[in-house]
Protein backbone atom coordinates (compact mmCIF):
# COMPACT_ATOMS: atom_id res chain seq x y z
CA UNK A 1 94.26 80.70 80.19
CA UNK A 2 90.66 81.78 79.24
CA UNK A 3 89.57 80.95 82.78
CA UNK A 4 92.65 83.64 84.05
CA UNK A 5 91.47 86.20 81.75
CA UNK A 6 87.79 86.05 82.27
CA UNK A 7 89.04 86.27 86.41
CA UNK A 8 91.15 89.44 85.58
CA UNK A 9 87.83 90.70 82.97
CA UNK A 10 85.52 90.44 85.80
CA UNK A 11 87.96 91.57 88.33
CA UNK A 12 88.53 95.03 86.32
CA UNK A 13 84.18 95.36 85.83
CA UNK A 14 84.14 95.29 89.74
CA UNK A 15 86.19 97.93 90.83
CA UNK A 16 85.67 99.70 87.74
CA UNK A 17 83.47 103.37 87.62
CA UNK A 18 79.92 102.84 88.29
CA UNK A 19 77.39 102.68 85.04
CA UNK A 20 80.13 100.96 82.92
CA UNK A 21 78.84 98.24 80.70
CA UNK A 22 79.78 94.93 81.12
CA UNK A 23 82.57 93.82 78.39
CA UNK A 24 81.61 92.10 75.96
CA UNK A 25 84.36 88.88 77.05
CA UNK A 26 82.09 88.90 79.94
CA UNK A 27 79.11 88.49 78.43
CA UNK A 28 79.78 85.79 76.08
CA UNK A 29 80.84 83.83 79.62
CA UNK A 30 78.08 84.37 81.19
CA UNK A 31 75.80 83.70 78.53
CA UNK A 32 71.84 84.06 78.80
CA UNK A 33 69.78 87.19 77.90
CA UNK A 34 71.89 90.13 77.37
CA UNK A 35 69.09 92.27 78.80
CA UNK A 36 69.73 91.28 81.76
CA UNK A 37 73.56 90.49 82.43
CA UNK A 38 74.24 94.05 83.36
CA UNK A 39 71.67 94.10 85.49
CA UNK A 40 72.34 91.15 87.19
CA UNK A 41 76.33 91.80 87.94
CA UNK A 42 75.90 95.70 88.55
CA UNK A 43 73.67 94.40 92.08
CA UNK A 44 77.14 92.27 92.40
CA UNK A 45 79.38 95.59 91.71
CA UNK A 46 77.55 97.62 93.45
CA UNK A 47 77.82 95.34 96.82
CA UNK A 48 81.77 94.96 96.58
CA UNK A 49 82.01 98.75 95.53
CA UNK A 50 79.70 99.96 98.64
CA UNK A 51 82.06 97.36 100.80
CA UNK A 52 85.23 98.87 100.03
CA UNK A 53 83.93 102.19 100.40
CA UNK A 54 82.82 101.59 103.28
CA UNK A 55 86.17 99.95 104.51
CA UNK A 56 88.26 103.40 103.39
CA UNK A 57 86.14 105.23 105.50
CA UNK A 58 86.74 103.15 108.42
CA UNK A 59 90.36 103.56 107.54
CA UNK A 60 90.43 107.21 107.06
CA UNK A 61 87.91 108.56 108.76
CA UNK A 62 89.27 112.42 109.24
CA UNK A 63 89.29 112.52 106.14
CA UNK A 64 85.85 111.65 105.45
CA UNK A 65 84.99 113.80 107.90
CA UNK A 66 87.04 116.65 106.43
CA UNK A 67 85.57 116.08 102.64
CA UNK A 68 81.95 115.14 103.88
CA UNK A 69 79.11 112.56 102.42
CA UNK A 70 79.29 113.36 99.17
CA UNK A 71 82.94 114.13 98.62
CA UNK A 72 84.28 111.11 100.16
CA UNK A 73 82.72 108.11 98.05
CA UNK A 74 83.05 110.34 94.72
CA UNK A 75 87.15 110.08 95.92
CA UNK A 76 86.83 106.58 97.01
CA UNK A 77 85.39 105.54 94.10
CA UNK A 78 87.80 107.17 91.56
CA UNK A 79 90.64 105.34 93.83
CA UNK A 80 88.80 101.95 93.32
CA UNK A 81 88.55 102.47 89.76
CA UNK A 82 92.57 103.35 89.33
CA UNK A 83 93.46 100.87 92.11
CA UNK A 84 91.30 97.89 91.47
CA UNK A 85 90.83 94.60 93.69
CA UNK A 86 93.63 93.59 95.33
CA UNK A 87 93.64 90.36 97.54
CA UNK A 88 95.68 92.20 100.16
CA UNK A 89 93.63 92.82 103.35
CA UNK A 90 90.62 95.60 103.84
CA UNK A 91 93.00 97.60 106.46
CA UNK A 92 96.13 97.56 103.59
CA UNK A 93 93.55 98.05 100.91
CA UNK A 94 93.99 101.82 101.31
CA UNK A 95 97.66 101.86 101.62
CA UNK A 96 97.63 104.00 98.24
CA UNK A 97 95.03 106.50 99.10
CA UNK A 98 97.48 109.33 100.52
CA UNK A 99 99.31 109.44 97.40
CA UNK A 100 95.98 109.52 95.50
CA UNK A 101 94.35 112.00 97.21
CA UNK A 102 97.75 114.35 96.65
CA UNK A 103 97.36 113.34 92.53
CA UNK A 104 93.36 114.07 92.85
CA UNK A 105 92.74 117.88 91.15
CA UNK A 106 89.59 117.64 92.92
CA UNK A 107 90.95 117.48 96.57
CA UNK A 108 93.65 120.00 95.68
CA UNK A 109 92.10 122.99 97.73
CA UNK A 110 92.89 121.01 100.82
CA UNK A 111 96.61 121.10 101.31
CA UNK A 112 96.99 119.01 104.15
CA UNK A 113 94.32 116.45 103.32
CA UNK A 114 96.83 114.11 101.76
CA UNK A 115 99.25 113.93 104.85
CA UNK A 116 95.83 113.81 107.26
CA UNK A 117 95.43 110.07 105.09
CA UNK A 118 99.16 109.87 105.53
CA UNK A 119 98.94 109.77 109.12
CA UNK A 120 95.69 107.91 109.27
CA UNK A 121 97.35 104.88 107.66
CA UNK A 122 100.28 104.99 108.97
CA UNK A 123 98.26 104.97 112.75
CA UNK A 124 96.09 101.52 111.27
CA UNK A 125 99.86 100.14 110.61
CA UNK A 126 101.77 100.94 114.09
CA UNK A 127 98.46 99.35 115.09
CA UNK A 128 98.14 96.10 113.83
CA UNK A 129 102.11 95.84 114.11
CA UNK A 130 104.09 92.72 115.80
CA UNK A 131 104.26 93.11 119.24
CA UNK A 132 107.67 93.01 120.89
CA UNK A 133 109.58 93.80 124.33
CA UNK A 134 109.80 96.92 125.58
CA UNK A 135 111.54 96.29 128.85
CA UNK A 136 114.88 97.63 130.26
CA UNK A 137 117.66 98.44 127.13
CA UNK A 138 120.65 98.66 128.06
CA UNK A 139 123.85 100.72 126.13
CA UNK A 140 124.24 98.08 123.56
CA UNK A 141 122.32 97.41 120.65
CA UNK A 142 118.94 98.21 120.34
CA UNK A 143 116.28 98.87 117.43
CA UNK A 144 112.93 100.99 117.01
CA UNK A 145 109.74 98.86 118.25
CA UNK A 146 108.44 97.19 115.13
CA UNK A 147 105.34 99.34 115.51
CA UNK A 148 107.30 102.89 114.77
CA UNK A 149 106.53 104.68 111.80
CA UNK A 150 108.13 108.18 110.71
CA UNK A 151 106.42 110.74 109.68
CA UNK A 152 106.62 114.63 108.66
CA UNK A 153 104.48 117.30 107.09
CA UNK A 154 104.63 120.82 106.64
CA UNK A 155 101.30 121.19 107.86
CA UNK A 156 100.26 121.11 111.91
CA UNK A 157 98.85 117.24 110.43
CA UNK A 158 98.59 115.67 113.95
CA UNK A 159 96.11 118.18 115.17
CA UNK A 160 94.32 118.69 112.54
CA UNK A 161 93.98 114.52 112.60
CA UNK A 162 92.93 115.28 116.40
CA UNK A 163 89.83 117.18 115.83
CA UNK A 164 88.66 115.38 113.12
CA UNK A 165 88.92 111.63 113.80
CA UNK A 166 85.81 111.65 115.97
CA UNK A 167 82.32 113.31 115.87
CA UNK A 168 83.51 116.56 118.14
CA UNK A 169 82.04 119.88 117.82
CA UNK A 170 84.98 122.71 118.25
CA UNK A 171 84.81 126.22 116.93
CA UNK A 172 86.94 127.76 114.33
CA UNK A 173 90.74 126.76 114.88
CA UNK A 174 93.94 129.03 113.70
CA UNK A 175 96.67 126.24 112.81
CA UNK A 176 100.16 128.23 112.28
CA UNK A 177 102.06 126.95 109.14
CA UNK A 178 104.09 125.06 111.23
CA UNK A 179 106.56 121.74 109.99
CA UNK A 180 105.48 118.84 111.86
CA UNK A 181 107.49 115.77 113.03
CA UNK A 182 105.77 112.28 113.96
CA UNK A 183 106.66 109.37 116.08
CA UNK A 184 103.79 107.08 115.56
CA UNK A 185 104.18 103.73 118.08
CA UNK A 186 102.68 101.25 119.86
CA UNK A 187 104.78 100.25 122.87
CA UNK A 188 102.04 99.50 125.03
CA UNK A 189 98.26 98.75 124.37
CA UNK A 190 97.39 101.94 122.46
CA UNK A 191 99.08 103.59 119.81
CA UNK A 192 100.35 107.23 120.32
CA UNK A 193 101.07 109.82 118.29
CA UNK A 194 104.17 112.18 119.67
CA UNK A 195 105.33 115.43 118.35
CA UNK A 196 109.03 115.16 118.24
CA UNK A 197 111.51 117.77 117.69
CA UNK A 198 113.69 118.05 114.22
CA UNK A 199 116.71 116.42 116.28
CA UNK A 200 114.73 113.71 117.48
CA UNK A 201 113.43 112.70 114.51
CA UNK A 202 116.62 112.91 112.42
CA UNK A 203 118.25 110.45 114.95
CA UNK A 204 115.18 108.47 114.77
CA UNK A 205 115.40 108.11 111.10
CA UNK A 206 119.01 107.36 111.71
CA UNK A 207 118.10 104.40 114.07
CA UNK A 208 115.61 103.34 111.61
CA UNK A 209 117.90 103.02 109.08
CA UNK A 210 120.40 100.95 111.23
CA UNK A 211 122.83 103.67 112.50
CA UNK A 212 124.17 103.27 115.91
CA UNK A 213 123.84 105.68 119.07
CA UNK A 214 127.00 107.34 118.47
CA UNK A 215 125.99 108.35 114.57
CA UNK A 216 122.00 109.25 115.72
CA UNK A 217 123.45 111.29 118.06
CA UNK A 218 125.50 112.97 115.20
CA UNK A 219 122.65 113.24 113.08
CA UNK A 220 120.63 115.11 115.91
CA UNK A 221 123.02 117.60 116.51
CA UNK A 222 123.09 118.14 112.72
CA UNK A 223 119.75 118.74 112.55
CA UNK A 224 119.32 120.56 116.26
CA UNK A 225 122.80 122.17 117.30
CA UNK A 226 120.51 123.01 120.99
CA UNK A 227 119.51 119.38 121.27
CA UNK A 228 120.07 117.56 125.30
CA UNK A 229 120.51 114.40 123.28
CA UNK A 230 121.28 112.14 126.54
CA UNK A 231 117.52 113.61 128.38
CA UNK A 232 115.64 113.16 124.33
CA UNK A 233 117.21 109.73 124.24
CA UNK A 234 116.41 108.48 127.86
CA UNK A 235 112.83 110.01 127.68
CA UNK A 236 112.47 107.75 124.30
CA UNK A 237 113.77 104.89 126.46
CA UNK A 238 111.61 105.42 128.80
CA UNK A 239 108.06 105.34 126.53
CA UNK A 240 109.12 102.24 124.96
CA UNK A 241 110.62 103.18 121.72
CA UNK A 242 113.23 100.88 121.43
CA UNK A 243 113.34 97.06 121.38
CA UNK A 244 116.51 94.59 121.17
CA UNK A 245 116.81 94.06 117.53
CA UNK A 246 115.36 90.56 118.16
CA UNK A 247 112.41 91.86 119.18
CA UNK A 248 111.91 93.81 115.74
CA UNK A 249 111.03 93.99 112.88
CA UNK A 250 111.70 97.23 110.10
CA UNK A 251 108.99 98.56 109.75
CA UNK A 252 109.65 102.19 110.01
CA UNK A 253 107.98 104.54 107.07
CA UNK A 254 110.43 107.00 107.30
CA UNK A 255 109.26 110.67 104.99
């Protein structure tokens, strides 16, 4: 039991704000000169801290581009601290960072920065996703491909996401305060992010949820009156949307 405790001790010091001192618990484990226990772990801390910084950035990295240098690891580190380790992987490590960032007073000013890490994680998870069939479906059953994820925003998200995810120069951009709604899949070898309509979507969610053709297509025309269900439908065929449900997995993040 002391063993767990001096694990979850050390643990907490780690991924705790830099220039803490080290608790006493941990010191009396230890043992040695005081003087020099603090030094001696915060080269430790440091390293791990610097490590998972490092991985958010790789995970998000419009957003570090959006927030800058010094911005970015002040976030990060704040998230670290309120998060701490987890023995999940570096890629899921950050699977809490959207919500953060929309909780963070300090990142407030940027409205859409939140759903920017939204779609940035939700990208790394269609990504790494199970790979599955997408050949010819038929009129029976079928499922999304285990790599969809759902997504919407109020914000123009997906282009903003666009010009910031790499090191491009582009002059000043007018987004319109446009609703946005996000297909995010992997059929083939890279993932793509579509812009789908508000019908599309709904039935999407629909299918996600386990509804049937007949009730996505009520849901669409719910949502879109206008909507050529049978064309949106057989273009989603088409692009490898859909899987037979033994092919799948749910995995859909449906918002």
């Amino acid at each position: 039991m002391q063993l767990r405790s001096s694990q979850a001790a050390f643990a907490d010091y780690l991924s705790s704000a830099p220039g803490l001192a080290v608790p006493a618990s941990l010191e009396s484990v230890i043992g040695g000169d005081a003087r020099h226990i603090g030094s001696r772990l915060s080269i430790y801390k440091n390293n791990v801290l610097a490590r998972l910084v490092d991985a958010l950035k790789e995970s998000f990295p419009a957003v570090h581009r959006l927030v800058g240098d010094e911005f970015f690891p002040y976030c990060a580190l704040r998230f670290i601290a309120k998060e701490g380790l987890s023995r999940t992987s570096l890629v899921e490590y950050g699977r809490e960072f959207p919500a953060f960032i929309a909780e963070f007073a300090p990142a407030s000013t940027i409205g859409y920065l939140s759903d920017v890490a939204r779609l940035e994680h939700l990208y790394l998870k269609a990504y790494h996703a199970a790979e599955a069939s997408t050949g010819h479906i038929g009129s029976g059953a079928f499922a999304l491909h285990p790599s969809a994820q759902l997504m919407s925003s109020p914000h123009q998200v997906s282009r903003i996401w666009e010009l910031n995810r790499a090191d491009t120069e582009f002059d000043h951009i007018e987004l319109l305060p446009l609703r946005e709604f996000l297909l995010i899949v992997r059929p083939f070898r890279l993932v793509e992010v579509r812009r789908v309509s508000i019908g599309t979507f709904a039935a999407l969610v629909a299918l996600d949820d386990g509804a049937d053709h007949r009730e996505a297509r009520r849901e669409a025309l719910c949502a879109e009156p206008a909507i050529d269900f049978d064309r949106v439908f057989g273009a989603l065929k088409a692009a490898g949307t859909f899987v037979l449900p033994q092919d799948s997995t749910t995995v859909g993040e449906s918002k």
